[in-house]
Protein backbone atom coordinates (compact mmCIF):
# COMPACT_ATOMS: atom_id res chain seq x y z
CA UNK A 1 100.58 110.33 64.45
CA UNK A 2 101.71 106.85 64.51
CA UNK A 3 103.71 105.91 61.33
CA UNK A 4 105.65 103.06 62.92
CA UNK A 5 102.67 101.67 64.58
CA UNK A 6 100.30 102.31 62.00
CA UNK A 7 103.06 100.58 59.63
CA UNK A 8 103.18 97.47 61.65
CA UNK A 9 100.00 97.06 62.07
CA UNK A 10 98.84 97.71 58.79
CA UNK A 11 100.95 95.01 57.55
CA UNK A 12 99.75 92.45 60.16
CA UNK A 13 95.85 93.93 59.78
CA UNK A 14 95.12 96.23 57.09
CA UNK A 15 91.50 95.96 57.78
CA UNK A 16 91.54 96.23 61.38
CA UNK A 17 93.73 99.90 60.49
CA UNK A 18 91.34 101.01 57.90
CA UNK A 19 87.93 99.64 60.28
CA UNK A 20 89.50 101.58 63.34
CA UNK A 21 90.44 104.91 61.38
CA UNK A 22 87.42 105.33 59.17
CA UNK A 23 85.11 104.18 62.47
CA UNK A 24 87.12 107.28 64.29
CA UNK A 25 87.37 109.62 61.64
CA UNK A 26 83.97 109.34 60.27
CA UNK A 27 82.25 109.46 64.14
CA UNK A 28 85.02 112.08 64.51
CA UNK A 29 83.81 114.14 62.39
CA UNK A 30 79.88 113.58 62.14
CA UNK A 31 79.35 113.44 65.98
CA UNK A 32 81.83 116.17 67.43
């Protein structure tokens, strides 16, 4: 989806990344 964004951002905030995509994947997922 967004390599070069997710690669910047990763770098500046991994945890903000990992917080934002598990929050949205797992809500994604368990509450369609």
């Amino acid at each position: 989806m967004a390599a070069a964004a997710g690669g910047k951002e990763m770098m500046r905030a991994p945890h903000i990344l990992i917080k934002h995509k598990g929050s949205r994947c797992k809500a994604s997922w368990k509450d369609p």
